[in-house]
Protein backbone atom coordinates (compact mmCIF):
# COMPACT_ATOMS: atom_id res chain seq x y z
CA UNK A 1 0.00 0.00 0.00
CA UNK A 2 1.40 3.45 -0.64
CA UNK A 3 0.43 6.33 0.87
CA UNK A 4 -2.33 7.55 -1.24
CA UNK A 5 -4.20 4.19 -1.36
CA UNK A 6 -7.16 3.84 1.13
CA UNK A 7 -6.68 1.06 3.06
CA UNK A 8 -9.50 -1.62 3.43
CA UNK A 9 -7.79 -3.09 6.63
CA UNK A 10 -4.91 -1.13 7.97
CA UNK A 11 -1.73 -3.88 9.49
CA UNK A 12 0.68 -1.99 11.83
CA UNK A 13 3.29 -1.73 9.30
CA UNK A 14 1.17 0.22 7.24
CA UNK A 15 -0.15 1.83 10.26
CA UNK A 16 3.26 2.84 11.42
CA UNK A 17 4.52 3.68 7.71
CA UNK A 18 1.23 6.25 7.63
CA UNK A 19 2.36 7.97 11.03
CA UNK A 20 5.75 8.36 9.69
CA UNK A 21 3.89 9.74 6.61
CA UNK A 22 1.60 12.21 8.37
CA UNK A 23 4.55 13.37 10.71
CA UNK A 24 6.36 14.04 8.04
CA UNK A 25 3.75 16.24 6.09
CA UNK A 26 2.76 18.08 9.49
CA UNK A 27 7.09 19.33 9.81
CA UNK A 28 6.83 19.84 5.94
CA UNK A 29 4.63 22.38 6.84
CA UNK A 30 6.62 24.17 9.55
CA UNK A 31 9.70 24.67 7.32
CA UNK A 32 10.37 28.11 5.72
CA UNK A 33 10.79 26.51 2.35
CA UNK A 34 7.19 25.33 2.35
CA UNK A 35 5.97 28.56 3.93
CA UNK A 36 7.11 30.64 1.05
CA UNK A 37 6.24 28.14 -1.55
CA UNK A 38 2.54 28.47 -2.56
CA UNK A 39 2.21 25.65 -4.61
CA UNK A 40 3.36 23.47 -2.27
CA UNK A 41 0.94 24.76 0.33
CA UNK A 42 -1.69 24.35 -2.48
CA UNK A 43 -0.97 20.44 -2.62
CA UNK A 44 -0.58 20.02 1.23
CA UNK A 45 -4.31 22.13 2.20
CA UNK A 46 -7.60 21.17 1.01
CA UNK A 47 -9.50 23.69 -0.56
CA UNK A 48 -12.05 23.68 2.50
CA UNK A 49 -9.21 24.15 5.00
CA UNK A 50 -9.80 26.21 8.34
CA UNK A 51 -7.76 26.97 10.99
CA UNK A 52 -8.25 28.65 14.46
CA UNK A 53 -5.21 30.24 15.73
CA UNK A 54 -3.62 30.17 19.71
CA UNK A 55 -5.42 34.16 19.73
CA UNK A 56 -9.38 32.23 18.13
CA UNK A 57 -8.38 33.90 15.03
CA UNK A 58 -10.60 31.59 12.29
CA UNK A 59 -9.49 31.71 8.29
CA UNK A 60 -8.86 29.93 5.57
CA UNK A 61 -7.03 27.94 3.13
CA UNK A 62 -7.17 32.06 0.78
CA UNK A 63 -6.02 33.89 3.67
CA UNK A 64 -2.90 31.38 4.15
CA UNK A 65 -1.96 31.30 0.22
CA UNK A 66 -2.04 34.78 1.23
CA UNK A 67 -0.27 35.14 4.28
CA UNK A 68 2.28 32.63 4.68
CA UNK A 69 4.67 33.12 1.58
CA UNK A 70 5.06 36.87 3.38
CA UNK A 71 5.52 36.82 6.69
CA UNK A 72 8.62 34.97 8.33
CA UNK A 73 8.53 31.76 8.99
CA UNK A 74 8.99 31.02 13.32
CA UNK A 75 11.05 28.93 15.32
CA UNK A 76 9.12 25.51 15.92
CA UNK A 77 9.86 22.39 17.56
CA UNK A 78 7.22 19.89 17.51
CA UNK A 79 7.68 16.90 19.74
CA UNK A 80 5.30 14.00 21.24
CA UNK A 81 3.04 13.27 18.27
CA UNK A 82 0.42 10.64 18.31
CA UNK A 83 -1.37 10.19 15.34
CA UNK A 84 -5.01 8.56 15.10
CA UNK A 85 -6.58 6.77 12.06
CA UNK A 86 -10.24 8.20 12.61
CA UNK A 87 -11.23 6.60 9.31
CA UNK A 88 -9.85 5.17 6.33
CA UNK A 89 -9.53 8.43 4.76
CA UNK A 90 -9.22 10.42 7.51
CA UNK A 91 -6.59 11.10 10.49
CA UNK A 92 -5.65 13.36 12.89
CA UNK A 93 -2.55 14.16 14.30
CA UNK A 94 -2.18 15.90 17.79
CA UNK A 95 2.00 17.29 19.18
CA UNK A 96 2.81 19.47 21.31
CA UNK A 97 5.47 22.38 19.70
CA UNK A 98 7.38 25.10 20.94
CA UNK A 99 6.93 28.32 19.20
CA UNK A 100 9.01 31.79 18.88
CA UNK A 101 7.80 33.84 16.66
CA UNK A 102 10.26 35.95 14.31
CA UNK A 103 11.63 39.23 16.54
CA UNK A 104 10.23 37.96 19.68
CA UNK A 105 12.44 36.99 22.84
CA UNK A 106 9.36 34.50 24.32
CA UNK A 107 8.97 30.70 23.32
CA UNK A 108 5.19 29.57 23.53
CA UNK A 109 3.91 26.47 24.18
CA UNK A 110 0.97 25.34 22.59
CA UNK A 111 -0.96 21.96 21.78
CA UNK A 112 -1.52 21.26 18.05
CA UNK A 113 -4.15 19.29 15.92
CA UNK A 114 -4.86 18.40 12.79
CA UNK A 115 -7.27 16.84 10.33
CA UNK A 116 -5.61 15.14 7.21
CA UNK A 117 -7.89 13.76 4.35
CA UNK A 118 -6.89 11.56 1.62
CA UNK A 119 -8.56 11.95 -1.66
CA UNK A 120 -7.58 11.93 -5.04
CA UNK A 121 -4.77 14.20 -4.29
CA UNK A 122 -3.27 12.46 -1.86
CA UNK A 123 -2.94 13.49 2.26
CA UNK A 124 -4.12 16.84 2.46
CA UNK A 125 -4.49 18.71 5.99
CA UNK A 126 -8.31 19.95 6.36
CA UNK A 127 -8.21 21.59 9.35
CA UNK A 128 -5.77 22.87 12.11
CA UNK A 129 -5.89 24.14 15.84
CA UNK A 130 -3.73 25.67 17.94
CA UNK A 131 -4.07 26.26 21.52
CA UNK A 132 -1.56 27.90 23.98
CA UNK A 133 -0.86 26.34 27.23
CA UNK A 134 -0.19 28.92 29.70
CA UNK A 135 2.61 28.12 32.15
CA UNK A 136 0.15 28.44 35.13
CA UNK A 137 -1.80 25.38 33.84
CA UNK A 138 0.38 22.33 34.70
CA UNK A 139 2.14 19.99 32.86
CA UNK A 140 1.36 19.31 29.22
């Protein structure tokens, strides 16, 4: 099975080989070559994409074409992913990642998720959410 076949019953080497997959697409997206590349960030977001941002900011896969080839990309390192087949076509894939934006002295902390869909395309992320875990809260 390759990565863009649906799987009809999923063994754990494809299981694991999809994680390693999914990982891999979620850091793709964290790079600054991706970032500034908006035809790669065409093939990696659906056209319905939406994300909520750490501030409840809501947008779109438009306002990302838009945005991300312009702005710098941050500092990010993601760590502790678990990824969960929620269908076979669908998965999401939860981290935790530290953040410092470009300019700024403070690294946040924040818990991730994502929605990836596979259609004719291939893997594509359909949603995203960050949330920021504020040191007061506890261990994350």
């Amino acid at each position: 099975m390759t990565m863009n076949q649906r799987p009809t019953q999923v063994t754990s080497e494809q299981a694991q080989a999809l994680t390693e997959h999914l990982i891999a697409l979620e850091l793709q997206l964290q790079h600054a070559e991706t970032r500034r590349n908006k035809v790669l960030l065409n093939q990696l977001l659906a056209n319905g994409f939406e994300e909520i941002a750490a501030s409840g900011a809501r947008f779109g896969k438009a306002h990302v074409l838009e945005r991300l080839p312009e702005e710098q990309a941050p500092w990010v390192e993601a760590f502790d992913f678990e990824v969960r087949l929620l269908s076979k076509d669908l998965a999401q894939v939860l981290y935790k990642a530290k953040l410092r934006k470009a300019g700024e002295l403070q690294t946040k902390v924040s818990l991730r998720s994502s929605l990836w869909q596979l259609n004719s395309l291939g893997w594509q992320m359909v949603f995203h959410q960050g949330t920021t875990v504020l040191p007061a809260t506890g261990p994350v």
